[in-house]
PDB file of N, CA and C in Angstrom:
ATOM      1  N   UNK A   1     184.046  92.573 242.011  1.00  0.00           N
ATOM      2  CA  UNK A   1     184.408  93.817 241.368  1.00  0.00           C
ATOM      3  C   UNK A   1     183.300  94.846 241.613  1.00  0.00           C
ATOM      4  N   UNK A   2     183.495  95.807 242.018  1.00  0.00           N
ATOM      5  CA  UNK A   2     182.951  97.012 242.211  1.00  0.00           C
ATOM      6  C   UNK A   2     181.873  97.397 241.082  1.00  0.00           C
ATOM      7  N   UNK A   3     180.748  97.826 240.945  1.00  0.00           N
ATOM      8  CA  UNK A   3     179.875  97.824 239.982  1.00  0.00           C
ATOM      9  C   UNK A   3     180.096  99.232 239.754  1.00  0.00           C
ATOM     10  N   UNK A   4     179.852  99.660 238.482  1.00  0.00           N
ATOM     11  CA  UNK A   4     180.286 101.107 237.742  1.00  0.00           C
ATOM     12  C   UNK A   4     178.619 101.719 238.037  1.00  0.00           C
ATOM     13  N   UNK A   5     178.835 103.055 238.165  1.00  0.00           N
ATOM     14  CA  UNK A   5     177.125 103.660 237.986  1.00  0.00           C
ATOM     15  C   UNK A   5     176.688 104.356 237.438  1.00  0.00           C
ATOM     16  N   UNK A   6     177.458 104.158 236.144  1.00  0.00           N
ATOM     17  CA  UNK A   6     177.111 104.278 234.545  1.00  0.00           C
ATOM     18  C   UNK A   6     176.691 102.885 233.771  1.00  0.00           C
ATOM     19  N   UNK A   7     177.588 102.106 234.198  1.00  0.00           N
ATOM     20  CA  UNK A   7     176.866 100.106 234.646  1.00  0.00           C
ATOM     21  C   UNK A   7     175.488 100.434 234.968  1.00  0.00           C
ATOM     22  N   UNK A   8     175.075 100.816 236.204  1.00  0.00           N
ATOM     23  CA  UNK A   8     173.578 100.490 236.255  1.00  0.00           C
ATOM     24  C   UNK A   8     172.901 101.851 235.722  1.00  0.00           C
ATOM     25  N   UNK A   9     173.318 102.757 235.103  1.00  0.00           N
ATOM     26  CA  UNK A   9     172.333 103.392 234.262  1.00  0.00           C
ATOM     27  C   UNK A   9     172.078 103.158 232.902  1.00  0.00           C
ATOM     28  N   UNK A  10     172.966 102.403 231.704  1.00  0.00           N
ATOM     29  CA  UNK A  10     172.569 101.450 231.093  1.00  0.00           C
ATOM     30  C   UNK A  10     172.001 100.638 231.345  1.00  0.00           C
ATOM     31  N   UNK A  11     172.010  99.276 232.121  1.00  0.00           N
ATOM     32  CA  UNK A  11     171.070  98.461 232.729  1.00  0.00           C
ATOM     33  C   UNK A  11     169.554  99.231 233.150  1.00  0.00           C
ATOM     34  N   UNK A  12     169.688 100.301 233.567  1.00  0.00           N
ATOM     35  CA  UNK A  12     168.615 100.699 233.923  1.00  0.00           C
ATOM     36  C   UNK A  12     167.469 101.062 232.469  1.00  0.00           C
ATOM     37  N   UNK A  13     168.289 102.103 230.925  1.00  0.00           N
ATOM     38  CA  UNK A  13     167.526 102.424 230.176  1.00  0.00           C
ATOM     39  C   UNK A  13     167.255 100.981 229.360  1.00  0.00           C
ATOM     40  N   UNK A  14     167.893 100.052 229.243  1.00  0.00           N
ATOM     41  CA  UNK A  14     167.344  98.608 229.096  1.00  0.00           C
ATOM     42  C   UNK A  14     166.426  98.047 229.437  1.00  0.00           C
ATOM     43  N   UNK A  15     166.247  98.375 230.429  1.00  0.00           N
ATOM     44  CA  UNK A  15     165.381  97.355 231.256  1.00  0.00           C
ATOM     45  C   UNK A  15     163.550  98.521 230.901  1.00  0.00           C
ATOM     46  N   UNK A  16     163.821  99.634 230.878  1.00  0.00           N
ATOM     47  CA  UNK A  16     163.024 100.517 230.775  1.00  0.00           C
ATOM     48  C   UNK A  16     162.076 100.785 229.346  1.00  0.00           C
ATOM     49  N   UNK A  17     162.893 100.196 228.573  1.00  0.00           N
ATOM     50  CA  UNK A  17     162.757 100.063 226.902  1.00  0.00           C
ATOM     51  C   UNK A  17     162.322  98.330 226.806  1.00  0.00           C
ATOM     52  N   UNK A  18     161.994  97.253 227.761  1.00  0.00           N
ATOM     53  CA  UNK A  18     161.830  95.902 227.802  1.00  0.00           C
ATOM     54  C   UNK A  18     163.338  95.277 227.202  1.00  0.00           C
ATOM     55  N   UNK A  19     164.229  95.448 227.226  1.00  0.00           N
ATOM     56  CA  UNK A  19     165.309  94.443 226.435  1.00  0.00           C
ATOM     57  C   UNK A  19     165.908  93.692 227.708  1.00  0.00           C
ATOM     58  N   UNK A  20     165.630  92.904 227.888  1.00  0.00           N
ATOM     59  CA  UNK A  20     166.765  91.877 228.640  1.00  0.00           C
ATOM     60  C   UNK A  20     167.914  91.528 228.050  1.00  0.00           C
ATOM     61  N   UNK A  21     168.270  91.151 227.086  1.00  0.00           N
ATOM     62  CA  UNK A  21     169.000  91.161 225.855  1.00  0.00           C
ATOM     63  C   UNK A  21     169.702  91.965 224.986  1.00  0.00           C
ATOM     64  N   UNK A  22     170.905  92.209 225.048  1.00  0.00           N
ATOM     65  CA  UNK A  22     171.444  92.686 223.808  1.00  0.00           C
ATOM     66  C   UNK A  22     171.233  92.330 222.461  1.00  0.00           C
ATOM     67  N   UNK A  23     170.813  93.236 221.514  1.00  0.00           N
ATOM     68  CA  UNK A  23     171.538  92.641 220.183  1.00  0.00           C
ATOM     69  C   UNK A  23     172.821  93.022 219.672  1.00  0.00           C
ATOM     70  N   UNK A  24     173.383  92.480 218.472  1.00  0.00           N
ATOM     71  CA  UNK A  24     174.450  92.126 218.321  1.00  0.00           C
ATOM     72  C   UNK A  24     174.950  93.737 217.452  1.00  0.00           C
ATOM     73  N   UNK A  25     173.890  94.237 217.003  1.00  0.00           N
ATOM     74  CA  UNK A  25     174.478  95.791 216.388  1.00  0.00           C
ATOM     75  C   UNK A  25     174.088  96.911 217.530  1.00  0.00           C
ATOM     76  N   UNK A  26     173.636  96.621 218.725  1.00  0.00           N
ATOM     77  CA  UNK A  26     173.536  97.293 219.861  1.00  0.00           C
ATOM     78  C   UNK A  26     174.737  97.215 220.945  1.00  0.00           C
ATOM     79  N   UNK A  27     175.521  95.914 220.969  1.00  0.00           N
ATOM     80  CA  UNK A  27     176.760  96.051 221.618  1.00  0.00           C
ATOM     81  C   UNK A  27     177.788  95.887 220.364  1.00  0.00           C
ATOM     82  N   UNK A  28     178.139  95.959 219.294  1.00  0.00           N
ATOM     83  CA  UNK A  28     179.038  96.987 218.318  1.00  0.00           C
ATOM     84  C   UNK A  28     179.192  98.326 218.499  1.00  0.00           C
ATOM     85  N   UNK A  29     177.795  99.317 218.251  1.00  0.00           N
ATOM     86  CA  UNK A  29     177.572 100.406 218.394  1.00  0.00           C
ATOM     87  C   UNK A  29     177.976 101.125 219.744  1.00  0.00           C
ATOM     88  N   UNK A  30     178.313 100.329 220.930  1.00  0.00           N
ATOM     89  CA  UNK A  30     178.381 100.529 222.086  1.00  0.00           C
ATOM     90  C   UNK A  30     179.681 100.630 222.206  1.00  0.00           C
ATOM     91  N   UNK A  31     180.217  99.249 221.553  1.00  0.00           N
ATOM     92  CA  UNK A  31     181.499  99.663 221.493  1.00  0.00           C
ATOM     93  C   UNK A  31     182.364 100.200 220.648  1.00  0.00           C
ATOM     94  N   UNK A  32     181.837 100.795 219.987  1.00  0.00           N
ATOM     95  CA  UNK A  32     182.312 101.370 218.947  1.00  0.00           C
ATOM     96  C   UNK A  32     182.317 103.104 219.662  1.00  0.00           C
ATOM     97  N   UNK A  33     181.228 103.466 220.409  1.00  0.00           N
ATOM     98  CA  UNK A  33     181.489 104.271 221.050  1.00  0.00           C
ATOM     99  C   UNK A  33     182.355 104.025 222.200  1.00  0.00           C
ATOM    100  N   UNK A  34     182.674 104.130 222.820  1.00  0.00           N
ATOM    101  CA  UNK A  34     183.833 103.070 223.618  1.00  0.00           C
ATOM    102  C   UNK A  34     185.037 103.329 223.488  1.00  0.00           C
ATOM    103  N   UNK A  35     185.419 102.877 222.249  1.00  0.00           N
ATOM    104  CA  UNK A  35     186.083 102.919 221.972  1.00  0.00           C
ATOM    105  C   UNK A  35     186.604 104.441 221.224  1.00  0.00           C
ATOM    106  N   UNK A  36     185.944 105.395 220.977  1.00  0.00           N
ATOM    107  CA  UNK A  36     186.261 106.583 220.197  1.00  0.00           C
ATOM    108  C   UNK A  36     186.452 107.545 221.343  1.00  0.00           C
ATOM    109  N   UNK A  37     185.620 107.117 222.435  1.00  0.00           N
ATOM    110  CA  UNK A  37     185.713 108.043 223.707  1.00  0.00           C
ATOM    111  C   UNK A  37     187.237 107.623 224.246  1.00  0.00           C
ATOM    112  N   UNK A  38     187.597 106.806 224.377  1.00  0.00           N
ATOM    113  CA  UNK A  38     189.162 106.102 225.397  1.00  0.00           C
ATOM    114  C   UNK A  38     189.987 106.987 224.275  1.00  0.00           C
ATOM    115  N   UNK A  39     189.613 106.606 222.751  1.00  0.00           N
ATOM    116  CA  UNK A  39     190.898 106.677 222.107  1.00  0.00           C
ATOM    117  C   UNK A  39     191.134 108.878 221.906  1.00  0.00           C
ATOM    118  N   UNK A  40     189.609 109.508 222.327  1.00  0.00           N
ATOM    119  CA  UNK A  40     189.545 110.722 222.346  1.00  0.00           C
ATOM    120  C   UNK A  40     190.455 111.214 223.917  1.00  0.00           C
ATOM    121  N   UNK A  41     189.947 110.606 224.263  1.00  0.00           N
ATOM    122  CA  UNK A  41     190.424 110.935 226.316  1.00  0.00           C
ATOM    123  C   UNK A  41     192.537 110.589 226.484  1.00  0.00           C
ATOM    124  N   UNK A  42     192.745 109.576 225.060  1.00  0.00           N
ATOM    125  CA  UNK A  42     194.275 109.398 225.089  1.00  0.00           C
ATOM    126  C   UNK A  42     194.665 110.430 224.657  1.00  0.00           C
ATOM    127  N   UNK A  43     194.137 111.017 222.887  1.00  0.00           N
ATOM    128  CA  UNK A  43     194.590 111.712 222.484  1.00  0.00           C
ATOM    129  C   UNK A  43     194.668 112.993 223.373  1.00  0.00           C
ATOM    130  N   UNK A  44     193.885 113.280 224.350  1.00  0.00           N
ATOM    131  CA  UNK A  44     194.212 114.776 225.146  1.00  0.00           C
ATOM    132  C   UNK A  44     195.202 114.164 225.799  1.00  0.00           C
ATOM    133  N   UNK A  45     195.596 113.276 226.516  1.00  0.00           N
ATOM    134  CA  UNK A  45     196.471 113.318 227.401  1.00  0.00           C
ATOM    135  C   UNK A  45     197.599 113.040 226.840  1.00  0.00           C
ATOM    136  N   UNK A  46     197.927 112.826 225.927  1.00  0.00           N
ATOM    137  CA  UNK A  46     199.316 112.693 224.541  1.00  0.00           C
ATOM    138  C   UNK A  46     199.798 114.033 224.193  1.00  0.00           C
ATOM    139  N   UNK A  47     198.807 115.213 223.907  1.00  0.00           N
ATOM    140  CA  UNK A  47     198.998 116.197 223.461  1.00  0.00           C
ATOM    141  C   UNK A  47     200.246 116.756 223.710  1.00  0.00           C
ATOM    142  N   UNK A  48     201.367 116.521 224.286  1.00  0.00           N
ATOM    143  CA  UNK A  48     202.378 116.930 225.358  1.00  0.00           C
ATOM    144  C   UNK A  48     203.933 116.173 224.386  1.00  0.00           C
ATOM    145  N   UNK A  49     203.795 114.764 223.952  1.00  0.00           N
ATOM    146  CA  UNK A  49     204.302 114.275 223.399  1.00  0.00           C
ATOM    147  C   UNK A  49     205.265 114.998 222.133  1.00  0.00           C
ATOM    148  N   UNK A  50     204.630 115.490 220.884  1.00  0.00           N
ATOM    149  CA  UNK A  50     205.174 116.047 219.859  1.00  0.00           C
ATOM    150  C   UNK A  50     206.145 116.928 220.134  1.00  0.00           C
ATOM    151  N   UNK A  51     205.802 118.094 220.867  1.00  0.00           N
ATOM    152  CA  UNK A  51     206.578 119.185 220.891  1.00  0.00           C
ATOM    153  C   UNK A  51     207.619 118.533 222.069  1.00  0.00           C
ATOM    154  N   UNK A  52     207.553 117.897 222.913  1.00  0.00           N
ATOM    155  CA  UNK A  52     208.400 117.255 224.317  1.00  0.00           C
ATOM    156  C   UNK A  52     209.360 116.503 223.350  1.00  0.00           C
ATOM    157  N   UNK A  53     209.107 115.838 222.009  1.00  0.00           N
ATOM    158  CA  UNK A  53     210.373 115.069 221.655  1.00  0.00           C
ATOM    159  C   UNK A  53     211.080 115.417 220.815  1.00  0.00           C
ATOM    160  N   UNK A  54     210.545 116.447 219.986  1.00  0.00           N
ATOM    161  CA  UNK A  54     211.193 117.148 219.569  1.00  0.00           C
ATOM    162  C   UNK A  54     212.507 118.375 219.987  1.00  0.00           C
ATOM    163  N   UNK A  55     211.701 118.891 221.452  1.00  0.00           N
ATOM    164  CA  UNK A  55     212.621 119.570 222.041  1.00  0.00           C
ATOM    165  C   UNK A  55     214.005 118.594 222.871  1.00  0.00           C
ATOM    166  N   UNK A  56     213.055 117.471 223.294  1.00  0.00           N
ATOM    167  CA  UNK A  56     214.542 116.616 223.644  1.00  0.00           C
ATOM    168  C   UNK A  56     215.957 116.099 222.639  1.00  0.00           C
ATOM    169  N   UNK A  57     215.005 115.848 221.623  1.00  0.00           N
ATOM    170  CA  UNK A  57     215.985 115.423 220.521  1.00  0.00           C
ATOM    171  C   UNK A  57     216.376 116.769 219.863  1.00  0.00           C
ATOM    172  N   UNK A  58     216.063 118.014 219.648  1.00  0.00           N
ATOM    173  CA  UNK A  58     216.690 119.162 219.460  1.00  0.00           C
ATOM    174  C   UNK A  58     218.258 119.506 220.830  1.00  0.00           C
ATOM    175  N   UNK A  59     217.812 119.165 221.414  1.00  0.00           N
ATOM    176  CA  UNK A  59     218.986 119.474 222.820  1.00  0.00           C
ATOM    177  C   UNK A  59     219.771 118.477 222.421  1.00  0.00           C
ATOM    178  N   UNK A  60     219.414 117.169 222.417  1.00  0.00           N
ATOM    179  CA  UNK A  60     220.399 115.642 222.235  1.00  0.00           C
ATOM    180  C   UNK A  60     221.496 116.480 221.071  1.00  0.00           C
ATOM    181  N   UNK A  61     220.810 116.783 219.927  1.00  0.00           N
ATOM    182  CA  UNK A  61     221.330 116.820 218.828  1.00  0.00           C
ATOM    183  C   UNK A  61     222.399 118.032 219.714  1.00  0.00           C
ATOM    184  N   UNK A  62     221.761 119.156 219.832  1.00  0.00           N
ATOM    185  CA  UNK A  62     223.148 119.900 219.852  1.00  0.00           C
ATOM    186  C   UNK A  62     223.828 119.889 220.945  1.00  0.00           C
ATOM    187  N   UNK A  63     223.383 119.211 222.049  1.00  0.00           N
ATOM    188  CA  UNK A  63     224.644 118.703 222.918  1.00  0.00           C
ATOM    189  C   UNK A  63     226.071 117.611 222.047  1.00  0.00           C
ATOM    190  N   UNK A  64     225.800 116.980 221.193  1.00  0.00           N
ATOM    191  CA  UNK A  64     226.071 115.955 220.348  1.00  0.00           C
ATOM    192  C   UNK A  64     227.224 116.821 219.430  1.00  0.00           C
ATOM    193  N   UNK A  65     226.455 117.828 219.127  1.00  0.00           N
ATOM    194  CA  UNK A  65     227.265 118.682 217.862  1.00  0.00           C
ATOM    195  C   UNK A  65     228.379 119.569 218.497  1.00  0.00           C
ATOM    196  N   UNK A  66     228.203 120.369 219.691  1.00  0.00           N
ATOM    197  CA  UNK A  66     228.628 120.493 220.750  1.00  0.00           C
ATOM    198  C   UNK A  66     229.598 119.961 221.332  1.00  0.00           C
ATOM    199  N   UNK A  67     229.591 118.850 221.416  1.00  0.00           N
ATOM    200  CA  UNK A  67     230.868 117.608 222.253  1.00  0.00           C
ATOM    201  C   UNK A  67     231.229 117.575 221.036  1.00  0.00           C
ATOM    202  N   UNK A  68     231.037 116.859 220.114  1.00  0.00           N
ATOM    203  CA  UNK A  68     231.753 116.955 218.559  1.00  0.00           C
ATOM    204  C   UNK A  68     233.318 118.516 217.967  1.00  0.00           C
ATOM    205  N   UNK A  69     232.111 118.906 218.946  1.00  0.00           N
ATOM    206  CA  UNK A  69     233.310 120.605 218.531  1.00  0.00           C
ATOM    207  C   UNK A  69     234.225 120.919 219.204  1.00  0.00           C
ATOM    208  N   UNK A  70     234.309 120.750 220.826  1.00  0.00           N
ATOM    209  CA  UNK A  70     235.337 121.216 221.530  1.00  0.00           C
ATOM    210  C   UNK A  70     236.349 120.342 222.069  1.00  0.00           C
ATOM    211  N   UNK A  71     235.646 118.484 221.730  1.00  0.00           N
ATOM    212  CA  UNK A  71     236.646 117.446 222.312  1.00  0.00           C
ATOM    213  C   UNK A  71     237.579 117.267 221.021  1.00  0.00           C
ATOM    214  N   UNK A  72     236.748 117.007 219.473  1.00  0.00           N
ATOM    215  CA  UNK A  72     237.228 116.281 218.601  1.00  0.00           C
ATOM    216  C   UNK A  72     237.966 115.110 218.877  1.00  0.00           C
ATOM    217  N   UNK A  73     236.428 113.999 218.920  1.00  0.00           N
ATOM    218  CA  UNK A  73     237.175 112.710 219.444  1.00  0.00           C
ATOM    219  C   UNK A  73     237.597 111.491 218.698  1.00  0.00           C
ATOM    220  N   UNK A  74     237.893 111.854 217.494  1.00  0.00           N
ATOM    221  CA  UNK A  74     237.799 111.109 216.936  1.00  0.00           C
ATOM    222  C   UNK A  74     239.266 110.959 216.351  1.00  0.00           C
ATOM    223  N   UNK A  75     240.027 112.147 216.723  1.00  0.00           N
ATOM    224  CA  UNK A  75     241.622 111.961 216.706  1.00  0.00           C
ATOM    225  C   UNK A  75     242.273 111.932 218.347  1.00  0.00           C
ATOM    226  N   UNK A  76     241.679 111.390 219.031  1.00  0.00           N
ATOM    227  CA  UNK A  76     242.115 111.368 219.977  1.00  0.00           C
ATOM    228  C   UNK A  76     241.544 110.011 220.279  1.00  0.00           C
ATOM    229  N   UNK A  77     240.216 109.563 220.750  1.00  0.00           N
ATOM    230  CA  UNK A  77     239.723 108.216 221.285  1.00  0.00           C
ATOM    231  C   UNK A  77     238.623 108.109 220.426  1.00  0.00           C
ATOM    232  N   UNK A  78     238.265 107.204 219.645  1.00  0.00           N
ATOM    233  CA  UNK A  78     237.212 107.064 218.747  1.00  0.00           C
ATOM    234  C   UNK A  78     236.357 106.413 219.291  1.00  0.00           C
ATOM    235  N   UNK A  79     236.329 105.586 220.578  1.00  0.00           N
ATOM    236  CA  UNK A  79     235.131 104.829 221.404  1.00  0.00           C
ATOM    237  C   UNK A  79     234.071 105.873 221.188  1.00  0.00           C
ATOM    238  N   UNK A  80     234.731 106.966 222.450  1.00  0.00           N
ATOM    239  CA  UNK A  80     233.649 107.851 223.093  1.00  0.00           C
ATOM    240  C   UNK A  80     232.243 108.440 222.004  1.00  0.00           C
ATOM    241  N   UNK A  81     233.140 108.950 220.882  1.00  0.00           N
ATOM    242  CA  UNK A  81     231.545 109.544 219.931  1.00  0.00           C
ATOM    243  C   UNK A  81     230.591 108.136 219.738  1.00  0.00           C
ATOM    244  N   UNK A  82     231.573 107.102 218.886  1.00  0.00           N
ATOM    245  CA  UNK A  82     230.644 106.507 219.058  1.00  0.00           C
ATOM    246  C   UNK A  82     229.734 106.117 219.530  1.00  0.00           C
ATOM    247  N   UNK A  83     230.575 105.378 221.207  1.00  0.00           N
ATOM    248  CA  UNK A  83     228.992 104.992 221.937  1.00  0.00           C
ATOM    249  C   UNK A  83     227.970 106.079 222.527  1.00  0.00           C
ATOM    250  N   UNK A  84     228.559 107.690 222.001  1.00  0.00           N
ATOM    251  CA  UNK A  84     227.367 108.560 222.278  1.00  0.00           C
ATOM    252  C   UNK A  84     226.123 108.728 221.291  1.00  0.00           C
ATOM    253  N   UNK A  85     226.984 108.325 220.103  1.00  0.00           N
ATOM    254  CA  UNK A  85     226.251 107.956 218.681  1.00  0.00           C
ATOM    255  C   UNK A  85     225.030 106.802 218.912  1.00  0.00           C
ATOM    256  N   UNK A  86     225.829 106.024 219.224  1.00  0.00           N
ATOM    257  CA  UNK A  86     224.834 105.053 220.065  1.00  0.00           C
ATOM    258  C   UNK A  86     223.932 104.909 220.847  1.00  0.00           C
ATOM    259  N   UNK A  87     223.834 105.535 221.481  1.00  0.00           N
ATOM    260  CA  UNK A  87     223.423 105.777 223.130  1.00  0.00           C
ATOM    261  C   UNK A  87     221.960 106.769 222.558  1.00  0.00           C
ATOM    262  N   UNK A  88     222.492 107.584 221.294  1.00  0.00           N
ATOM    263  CA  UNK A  88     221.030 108.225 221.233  1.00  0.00           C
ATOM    264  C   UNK A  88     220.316 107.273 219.989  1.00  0.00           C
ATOM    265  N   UNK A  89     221.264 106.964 219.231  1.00  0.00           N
ATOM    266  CA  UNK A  89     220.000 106.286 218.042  1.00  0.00           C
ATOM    267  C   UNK A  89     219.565 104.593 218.490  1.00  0.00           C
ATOM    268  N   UNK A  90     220.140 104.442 219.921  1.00  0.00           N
ATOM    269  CA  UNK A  90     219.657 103.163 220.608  1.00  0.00           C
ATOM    270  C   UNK A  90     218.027 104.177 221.224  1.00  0.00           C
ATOM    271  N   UNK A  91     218.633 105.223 221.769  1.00  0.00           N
ATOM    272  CA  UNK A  91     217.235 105.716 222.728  1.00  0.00           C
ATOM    273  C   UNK A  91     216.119 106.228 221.727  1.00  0.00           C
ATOM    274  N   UNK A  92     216.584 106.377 220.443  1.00  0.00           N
ATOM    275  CA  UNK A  92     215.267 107.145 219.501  1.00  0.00           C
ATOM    276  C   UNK A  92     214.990 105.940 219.353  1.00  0.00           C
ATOM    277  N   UNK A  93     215.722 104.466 218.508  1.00  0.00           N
ATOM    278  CA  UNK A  93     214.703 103.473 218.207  1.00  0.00           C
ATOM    279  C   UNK A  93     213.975 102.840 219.377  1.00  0.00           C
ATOM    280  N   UNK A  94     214.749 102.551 220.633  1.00  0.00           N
ATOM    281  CA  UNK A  94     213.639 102.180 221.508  1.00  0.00           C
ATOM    282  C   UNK A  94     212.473 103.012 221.928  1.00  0.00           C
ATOM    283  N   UNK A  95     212.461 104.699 221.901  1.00  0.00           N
ATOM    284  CA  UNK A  95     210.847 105.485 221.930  1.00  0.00           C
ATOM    285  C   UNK A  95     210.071 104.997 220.380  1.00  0.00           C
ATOM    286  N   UNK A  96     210.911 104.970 219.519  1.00  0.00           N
ATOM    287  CA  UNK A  96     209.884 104.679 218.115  1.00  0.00           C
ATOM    288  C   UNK A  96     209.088 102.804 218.564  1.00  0.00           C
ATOM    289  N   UNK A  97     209.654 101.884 219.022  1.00  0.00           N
ATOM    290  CA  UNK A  97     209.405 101.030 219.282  1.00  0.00           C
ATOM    291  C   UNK A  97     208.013 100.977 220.537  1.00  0.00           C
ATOM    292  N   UNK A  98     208.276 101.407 221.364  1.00  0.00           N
ATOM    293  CA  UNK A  98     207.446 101.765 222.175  1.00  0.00           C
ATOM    294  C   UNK A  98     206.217 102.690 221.559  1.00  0.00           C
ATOM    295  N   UNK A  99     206.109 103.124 221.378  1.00  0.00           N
ATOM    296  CA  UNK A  99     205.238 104.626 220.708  1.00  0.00           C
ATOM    297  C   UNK A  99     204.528 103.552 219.472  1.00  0.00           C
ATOM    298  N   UNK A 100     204.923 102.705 218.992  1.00  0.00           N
ATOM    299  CA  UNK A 100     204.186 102.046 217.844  1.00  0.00           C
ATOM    300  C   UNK A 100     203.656 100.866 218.810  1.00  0.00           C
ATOM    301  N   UNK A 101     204.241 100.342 219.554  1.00  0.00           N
ATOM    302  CA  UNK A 101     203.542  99.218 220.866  1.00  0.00           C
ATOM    303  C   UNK A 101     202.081 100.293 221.071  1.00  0.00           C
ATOM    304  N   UNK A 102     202.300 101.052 222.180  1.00  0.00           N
ATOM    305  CA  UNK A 102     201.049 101.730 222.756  1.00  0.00           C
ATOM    306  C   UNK A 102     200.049 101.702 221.530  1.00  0.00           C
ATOM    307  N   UNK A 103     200.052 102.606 220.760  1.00  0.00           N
ATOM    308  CA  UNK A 103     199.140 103.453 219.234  1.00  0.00           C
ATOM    309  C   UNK A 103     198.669 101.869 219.369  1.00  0.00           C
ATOM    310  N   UNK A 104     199.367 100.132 219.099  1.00  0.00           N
ATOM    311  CA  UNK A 104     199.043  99.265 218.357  1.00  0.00           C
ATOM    312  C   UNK A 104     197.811  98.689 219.610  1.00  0.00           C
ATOM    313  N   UNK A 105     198.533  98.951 220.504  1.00  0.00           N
ATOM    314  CA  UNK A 105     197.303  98.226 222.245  1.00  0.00           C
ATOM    315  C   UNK A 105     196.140  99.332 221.913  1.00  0.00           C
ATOM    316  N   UNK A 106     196.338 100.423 221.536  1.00  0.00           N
ATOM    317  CA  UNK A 106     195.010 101.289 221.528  1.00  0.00           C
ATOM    318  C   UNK A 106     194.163 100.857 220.406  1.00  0.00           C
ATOM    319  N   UNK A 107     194.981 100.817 219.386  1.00  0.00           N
ATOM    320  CA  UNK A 107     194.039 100.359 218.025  1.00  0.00           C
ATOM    321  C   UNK A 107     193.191  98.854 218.216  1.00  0.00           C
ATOM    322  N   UNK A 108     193.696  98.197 219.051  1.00  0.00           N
ATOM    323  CA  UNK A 108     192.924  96.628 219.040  1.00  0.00           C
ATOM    324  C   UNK A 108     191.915  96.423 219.970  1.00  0.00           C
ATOM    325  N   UNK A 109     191.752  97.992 220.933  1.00  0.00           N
ATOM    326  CA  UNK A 109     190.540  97.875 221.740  1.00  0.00           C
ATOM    327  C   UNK A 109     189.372  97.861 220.890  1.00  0.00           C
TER     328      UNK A 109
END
């Protein structure tokens, strides 16, 4: 594996300070920073998320309300709303499902 060269500039202020050795509240602290930096560097690249699902599920909805108004299918073929009924509160619980997966892989770094 390719050595990082931020890898050997830690190694380097180590070695410079005498520690051969970690201690055990020196790699916490390490990763504890680490970890606030990844979970800072997600949150910018998420930023996009809120307003993106909202506007999708704003369109879903009134495409939805929309077909509701000019087919009225429900005196004619009652499948169709349904499985459109379906089709979106299958696709919102599988993003809520997902979206609580990721947040849960980030939280356990």
């Amino acid at each position: 594996m390719k050595e990082d060269h931020s890898d050997s500039n830690i190694r380097m202020i180590l070695k410079e300070n005498g520690l051969n050795k970690t201690s055990d509240q020196f790699s916490a602290h390490l990763n504890k920073l680490i970890w606030e930096q990844s979970k800072r560097k997600l949150s910018h690249q998420l930023v996009i998320n809120p307003w993106l699902g909202k506007a999708l599920a704003g369109i879903a909805f009134t495409w939805l309300i929309v077909f509701l108004y000019y087919a009225r299918p429900f005196s004619i073929q009652p499948a169709a709303p349904i499985a459109a009924i379906s089709l979106i509160l299958g696709l919102w619980g599988l993003l809520t499902i997902v979206k609580k997966s990721i947040f849960s892989k980030i939280d356990s770094v």
